[in-house]
Protein backbone atom coordinates (compact mmCIF):
# COMPACT_ATOMS: atom_id res chain seq x y z
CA UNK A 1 12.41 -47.61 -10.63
CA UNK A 2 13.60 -47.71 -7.32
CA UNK A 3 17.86 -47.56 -7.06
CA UNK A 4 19.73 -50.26 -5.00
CA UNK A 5 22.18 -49.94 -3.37
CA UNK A 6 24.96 -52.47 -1.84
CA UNK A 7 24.84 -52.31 2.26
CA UNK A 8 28.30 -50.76 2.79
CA UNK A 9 26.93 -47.61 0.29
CA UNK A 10 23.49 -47.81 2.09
CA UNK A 11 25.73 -47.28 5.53
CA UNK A 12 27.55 -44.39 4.24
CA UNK A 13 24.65 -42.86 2.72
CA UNK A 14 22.90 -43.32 5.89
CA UNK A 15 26.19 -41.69 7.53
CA UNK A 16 25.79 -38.88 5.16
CA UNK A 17 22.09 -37.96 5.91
CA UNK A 18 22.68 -38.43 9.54
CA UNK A 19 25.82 -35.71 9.63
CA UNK A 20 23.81 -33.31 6.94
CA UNK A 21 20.73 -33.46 9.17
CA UNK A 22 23.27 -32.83 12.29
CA UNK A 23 24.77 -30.07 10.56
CA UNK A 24 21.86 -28.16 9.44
CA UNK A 25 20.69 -28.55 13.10
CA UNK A 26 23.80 -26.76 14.29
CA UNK A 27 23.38 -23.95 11.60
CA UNK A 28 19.74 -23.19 12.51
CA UNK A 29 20.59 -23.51 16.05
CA UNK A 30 17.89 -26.37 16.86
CA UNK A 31 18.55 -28.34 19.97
CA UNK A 32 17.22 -31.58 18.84
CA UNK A 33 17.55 -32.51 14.76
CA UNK A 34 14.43 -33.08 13.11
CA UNK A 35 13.26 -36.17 12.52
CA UNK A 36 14.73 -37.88 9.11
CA UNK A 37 13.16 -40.82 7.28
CA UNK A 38 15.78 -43.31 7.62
CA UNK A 39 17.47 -44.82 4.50
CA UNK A 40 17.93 -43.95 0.94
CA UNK A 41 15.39 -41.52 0.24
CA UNK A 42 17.52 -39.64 -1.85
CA UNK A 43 20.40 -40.28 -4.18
CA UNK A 44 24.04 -40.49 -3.44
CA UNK A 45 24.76 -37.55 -5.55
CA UNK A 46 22.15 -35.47 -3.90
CA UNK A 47 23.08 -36.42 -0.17
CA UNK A 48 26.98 -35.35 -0.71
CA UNK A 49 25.88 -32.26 -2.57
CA UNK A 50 23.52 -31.42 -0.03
CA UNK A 51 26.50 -32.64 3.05
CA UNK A 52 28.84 -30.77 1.45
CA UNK A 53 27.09 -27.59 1.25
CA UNK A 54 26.28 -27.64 5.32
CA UNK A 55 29.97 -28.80 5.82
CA UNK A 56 30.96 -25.46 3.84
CA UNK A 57 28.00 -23.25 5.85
CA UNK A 58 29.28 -24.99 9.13
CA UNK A 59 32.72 -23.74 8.46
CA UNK A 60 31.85 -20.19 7.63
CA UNK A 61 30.04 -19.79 10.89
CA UNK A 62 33.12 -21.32 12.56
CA UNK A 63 35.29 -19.10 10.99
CA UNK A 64 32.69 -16.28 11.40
CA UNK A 65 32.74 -16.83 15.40
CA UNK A 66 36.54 -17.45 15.40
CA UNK A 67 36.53 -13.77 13.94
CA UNK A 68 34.10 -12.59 16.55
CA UNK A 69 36.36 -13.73 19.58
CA UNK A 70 39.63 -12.00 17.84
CA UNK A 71 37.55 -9.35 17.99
CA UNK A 72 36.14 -9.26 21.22
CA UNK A 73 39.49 -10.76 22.44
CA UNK A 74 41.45 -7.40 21.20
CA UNK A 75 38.62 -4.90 21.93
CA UNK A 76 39.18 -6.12 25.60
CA UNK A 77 42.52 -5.62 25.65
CA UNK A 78 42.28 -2.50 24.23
CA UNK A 79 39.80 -1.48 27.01
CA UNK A 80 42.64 -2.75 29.57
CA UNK A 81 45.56 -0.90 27.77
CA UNK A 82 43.55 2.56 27.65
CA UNK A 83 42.43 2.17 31.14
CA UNK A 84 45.98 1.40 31.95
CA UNK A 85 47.14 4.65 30.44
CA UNK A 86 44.36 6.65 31.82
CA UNK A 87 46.06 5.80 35.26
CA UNK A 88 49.13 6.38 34.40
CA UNK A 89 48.08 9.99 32.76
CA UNK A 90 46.30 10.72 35.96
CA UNK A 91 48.78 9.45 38.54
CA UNK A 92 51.25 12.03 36.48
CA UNK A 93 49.55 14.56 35.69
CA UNK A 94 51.40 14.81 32.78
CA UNK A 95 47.93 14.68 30.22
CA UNK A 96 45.54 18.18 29.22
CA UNK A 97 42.01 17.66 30.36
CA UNK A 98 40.98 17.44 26.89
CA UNK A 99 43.42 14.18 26.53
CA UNK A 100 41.49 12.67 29.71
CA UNK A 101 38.25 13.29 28.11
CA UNK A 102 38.93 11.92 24.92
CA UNK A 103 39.86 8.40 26.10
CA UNK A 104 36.92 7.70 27.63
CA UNK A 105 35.19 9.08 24.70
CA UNK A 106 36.89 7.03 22.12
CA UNK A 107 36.62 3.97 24.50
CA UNK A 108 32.64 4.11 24.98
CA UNK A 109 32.29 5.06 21.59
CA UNK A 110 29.70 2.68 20.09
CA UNK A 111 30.77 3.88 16.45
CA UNK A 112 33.94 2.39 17.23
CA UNK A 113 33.14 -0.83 17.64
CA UNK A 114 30.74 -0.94 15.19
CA UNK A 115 33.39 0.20 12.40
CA UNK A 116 35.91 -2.32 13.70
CA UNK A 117 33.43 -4.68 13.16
CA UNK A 118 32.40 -3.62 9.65
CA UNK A 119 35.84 -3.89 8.75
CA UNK A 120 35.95 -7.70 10.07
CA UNK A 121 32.61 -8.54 8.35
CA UNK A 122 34.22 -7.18 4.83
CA UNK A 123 37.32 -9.00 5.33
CA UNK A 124 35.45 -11.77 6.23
CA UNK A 125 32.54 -11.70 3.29
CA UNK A 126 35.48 -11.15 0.77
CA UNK A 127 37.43 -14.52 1.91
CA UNK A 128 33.85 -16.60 1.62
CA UNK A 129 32.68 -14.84 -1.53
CA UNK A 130 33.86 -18.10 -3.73
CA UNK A 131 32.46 -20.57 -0.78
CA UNK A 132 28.99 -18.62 -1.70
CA UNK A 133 29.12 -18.80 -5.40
CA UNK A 134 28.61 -22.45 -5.05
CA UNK A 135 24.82 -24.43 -5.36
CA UNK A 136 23.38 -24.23 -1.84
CA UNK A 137 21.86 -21.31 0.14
CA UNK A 138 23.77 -18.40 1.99
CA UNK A 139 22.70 -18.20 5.53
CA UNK A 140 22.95 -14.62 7.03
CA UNK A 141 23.32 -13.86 10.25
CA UNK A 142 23.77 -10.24 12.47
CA UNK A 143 25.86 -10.38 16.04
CA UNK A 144 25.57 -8.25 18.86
CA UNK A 145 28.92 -7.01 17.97
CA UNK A 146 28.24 -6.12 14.35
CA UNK A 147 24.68 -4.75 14.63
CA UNK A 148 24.23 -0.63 14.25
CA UNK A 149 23.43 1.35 17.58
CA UNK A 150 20.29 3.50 16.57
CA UNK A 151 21.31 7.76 16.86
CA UNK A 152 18.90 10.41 17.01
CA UNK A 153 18.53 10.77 12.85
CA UNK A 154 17.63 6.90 13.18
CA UNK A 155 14.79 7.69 15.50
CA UNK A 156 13.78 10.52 13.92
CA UNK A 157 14.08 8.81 10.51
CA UNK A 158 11.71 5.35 11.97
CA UNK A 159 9.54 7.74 13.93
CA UNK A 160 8.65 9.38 10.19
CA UNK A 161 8.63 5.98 8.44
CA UNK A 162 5.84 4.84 11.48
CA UNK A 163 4.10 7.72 10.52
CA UNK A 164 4.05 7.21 6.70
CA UNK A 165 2.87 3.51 7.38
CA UNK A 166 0.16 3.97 9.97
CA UNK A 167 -0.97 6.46 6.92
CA UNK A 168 -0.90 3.12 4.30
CA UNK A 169 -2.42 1.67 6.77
CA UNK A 170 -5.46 3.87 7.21
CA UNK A 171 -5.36 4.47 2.92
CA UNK A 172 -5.57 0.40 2.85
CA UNK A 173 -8.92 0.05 5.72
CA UNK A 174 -10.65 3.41 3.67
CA UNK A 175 -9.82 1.47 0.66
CA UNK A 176 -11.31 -1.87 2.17
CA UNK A 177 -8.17 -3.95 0.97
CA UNK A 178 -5.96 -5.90 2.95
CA UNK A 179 -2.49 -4.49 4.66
CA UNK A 180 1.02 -6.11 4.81
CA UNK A 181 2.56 -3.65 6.82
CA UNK A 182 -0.21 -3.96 9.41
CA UNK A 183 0.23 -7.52 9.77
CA UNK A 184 3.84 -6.60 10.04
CA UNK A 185 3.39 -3.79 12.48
CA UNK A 186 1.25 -6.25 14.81
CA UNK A 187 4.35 -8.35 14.97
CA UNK A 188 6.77 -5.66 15.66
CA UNK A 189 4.74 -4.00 18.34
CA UNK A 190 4.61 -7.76 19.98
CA UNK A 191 8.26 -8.45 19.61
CA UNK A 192 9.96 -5.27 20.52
CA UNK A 193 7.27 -3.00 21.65
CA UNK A 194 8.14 0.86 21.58
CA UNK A 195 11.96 0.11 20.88
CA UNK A 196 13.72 0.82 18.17
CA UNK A 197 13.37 -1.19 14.52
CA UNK A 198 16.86 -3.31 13.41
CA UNK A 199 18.00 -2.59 10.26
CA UNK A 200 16.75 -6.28 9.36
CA UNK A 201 13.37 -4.86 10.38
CA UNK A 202 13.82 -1.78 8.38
CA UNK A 203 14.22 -3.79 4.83
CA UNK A 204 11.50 -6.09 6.04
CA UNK A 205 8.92 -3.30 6.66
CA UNK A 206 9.91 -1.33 3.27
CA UNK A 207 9.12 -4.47 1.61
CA UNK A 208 5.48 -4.73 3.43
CA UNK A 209 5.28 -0.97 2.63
CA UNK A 210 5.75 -1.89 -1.32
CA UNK A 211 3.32 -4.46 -1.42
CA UNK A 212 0.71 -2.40 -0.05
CA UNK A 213 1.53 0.50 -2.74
CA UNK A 214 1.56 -1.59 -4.92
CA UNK A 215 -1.76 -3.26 -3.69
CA UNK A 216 -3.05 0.45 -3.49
CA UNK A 217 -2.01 1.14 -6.77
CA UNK A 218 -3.46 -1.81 -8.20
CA UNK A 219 -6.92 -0.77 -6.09
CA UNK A 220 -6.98 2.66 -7.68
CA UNK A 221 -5.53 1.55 -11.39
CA UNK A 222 -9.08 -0.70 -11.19
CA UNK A 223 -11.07 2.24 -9.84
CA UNK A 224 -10.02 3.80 -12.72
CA UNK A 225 -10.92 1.18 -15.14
CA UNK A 226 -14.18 1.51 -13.75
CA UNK A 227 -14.60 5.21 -13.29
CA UNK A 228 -13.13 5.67 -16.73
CA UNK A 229 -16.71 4.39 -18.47
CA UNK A 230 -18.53 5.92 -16.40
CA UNK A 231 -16.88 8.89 -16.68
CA UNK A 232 -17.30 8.57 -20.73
CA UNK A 233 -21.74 7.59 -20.29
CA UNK A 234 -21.91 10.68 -17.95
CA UNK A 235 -20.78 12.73 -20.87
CA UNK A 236 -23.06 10.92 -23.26
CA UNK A 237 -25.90 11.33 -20.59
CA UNK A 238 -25.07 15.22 -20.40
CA UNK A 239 -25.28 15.49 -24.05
CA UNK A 240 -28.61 13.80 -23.90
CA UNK A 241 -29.68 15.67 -21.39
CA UNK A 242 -28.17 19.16 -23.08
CA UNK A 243 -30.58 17.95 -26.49
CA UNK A 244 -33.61 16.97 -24.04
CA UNK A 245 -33.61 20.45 -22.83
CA UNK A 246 -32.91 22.32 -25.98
CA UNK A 247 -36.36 20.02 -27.05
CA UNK A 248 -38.33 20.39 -23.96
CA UNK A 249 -37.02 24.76 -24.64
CA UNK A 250 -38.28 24.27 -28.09
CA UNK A 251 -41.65 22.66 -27.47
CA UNK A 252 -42.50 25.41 -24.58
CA UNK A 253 -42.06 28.01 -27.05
CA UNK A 254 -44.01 26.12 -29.35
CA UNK A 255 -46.64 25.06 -26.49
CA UNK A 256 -46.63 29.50 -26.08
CA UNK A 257 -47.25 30.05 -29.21
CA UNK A 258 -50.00 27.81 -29.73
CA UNK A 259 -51.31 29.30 -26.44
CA UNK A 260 -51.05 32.97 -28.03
CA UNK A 261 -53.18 31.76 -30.81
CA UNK A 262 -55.59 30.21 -28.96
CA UNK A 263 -55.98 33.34 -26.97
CA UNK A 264 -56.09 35.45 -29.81
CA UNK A 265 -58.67 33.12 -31.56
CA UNK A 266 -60.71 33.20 -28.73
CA UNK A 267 -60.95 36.93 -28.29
CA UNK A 268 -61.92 36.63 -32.17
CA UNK A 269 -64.60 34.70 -31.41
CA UNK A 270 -65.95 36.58 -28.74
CA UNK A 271 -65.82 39.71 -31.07
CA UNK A 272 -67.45 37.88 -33.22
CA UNK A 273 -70.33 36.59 -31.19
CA UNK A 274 -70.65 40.27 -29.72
CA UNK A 275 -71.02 41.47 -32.73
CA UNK A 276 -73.33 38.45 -34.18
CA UNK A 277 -75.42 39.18 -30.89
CA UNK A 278 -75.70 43.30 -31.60
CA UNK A 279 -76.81 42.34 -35.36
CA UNK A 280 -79.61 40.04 -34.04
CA UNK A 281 -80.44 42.57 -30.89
CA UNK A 282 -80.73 44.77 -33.85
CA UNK A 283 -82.75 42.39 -36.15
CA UNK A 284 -85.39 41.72 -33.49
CA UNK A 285 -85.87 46.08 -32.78
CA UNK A 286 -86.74 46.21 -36.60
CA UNK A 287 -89.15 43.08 -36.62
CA UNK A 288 -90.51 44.30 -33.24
CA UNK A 289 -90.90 47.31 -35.26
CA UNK A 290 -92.57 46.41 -38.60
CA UNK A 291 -94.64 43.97 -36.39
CA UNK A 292 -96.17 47.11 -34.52
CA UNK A 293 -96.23 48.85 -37.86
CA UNK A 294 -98.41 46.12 -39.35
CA UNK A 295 -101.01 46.36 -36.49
CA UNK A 296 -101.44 49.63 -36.46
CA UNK A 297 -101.96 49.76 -40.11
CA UNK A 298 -104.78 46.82 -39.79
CA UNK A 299 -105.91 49.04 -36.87
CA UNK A 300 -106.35 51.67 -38.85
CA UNK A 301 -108.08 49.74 -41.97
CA UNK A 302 -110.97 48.62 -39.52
CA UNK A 303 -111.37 51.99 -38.29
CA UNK A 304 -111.83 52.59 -42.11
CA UNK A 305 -114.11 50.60 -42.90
């Protein structure tokens, strides 16, 4: 069911909405707030929750920027006051060389502004640590002021980490499986072409990095899941094949032995047959024989008689 409300709470709670959706237009630097359904689409408990939390992010950016001029407000002046007493050092002639060479040192330093600004963003985080521990959502946010100028082990240190990913990168095409970091690498190359990564960009492309290891290791854990069986039936089709060959060894020297007898059978045979052949040569000669011998012995009776 629906809740009423009287018109004078409807106002306010229109009020609310209106300065919340304001608010959070300020905070995410939009030039025109987006549009709102108007009236009371949520309840009064939620709206003042939700326009007190952008009051309390409002005022930490406020605060946040009011730091920022300080800042930039006594870095100037600093500037003016050592560029005052460079001229007086060299209109007397009074400072070493080395003095004249360290001001303009120490006043060029990027590492010095980029402490004094650490030290302002600590200060500054430590007064809004219990503004933060209430419901709502911290917004972060990185100035020119406070951001890290790269060095040479920075370079050297991204121009390794490039080198590392394009690697992932290559591992994740041979591997045919999708790539964070090159979706992220795409983008980076668009937005800030062959300069240096932020240290926002840094976290942000160790986190693309872990999901593809992980994706890789996910990719290989399966591989293994399925090389692991087939690992274990190659051994069983090795065994196999290690008893196949002691049979197929075991029925050649059988199939040679039955070929040596065979061979020595036949050879038998044809001893035998030889010798079956001289007895009947021999049988015939003696009929042949007593054949003649019985004609010449009726021969030999008609003569007789």
């Amino acid at each position: 069911m629906k809740t009423r409300f009287p018109f004078g709470s409807q106002r306010l709670l229109l009020l609310l909405q209106s300065v919340t959706g304001y608010t959070e237009s300020l905070i995410s630097e939009e030039a025109v707030p987006p549009s709102r359904a108007i009236g009371p689409s949520m309840s009064i408990g939620l709206t003042v929750r939700k326009y007190w939390n952008s009051t309390l992010k409002l005022g930490a950016l406020y605060q946040q920027l009011v730091a920022e001029k300080k800042y930039t407000k006594d870095a100037s002046n600093l500037k003016v006051s050592f560029r005052a007493t460079k001229a007086e050092n060299e209109h007397s002639k009074s400072v070493s060389p080395e003095s004249d060479m360290t001001l303009p040192t120490f006043q060029s330093s990027p590492l010095t502004s980029s402490a004094g600004s650490r030290l302002l963003d600590n200060d500054f985080s430590a007064r809004l640590d219990p503004l933060v521990s209430l419901p709502g959502r911290s917004v972060h946010s990185q100035t020119i002021e406070s951001s890290l100028v790269p060095c040479d082990a920075c370079e050297s240190t991204q121009v390794s980490l490039q080198e590392v990913g394009k690697a992932i990168i290559d591992l994740c095409g041979t591997l045919n499986i999708s790539s964070s970091l090159g979706k992220f690498l795409k983008m980076v190359e668009e937005r800030l072409g062959g300069k240096l990564l932020t240290a926002m960009d840094v976290g942000y492309w160790a986190t693309e990095q872990s999901k593809d290891l992980s994706r890789i290791n996910k990719h290989i854990q399966m591989l293994m899941g399925l090389i692991n069986p087939l690992k274990g039936e190659l051994e069983e089709f090795e065994k196999q094949k290690n008893e196949l060959k002691k049979q197929l060894e075991n029925l050649d020297g059988c199939l040679q032995k039955e070929k040596e007898a065979k061979r020595q059978q036949r050879e038998e045979t044809e001893q035998l047959l030889q010798k079956k052949e001289r007895e009947s040569q021999q049988l015939m000669a003696k009929l042949q024989k007593a054949k003649e011998d019985l004609g010449n012995r009726e021969y030999l009776s008609r003569l007789l008689l």
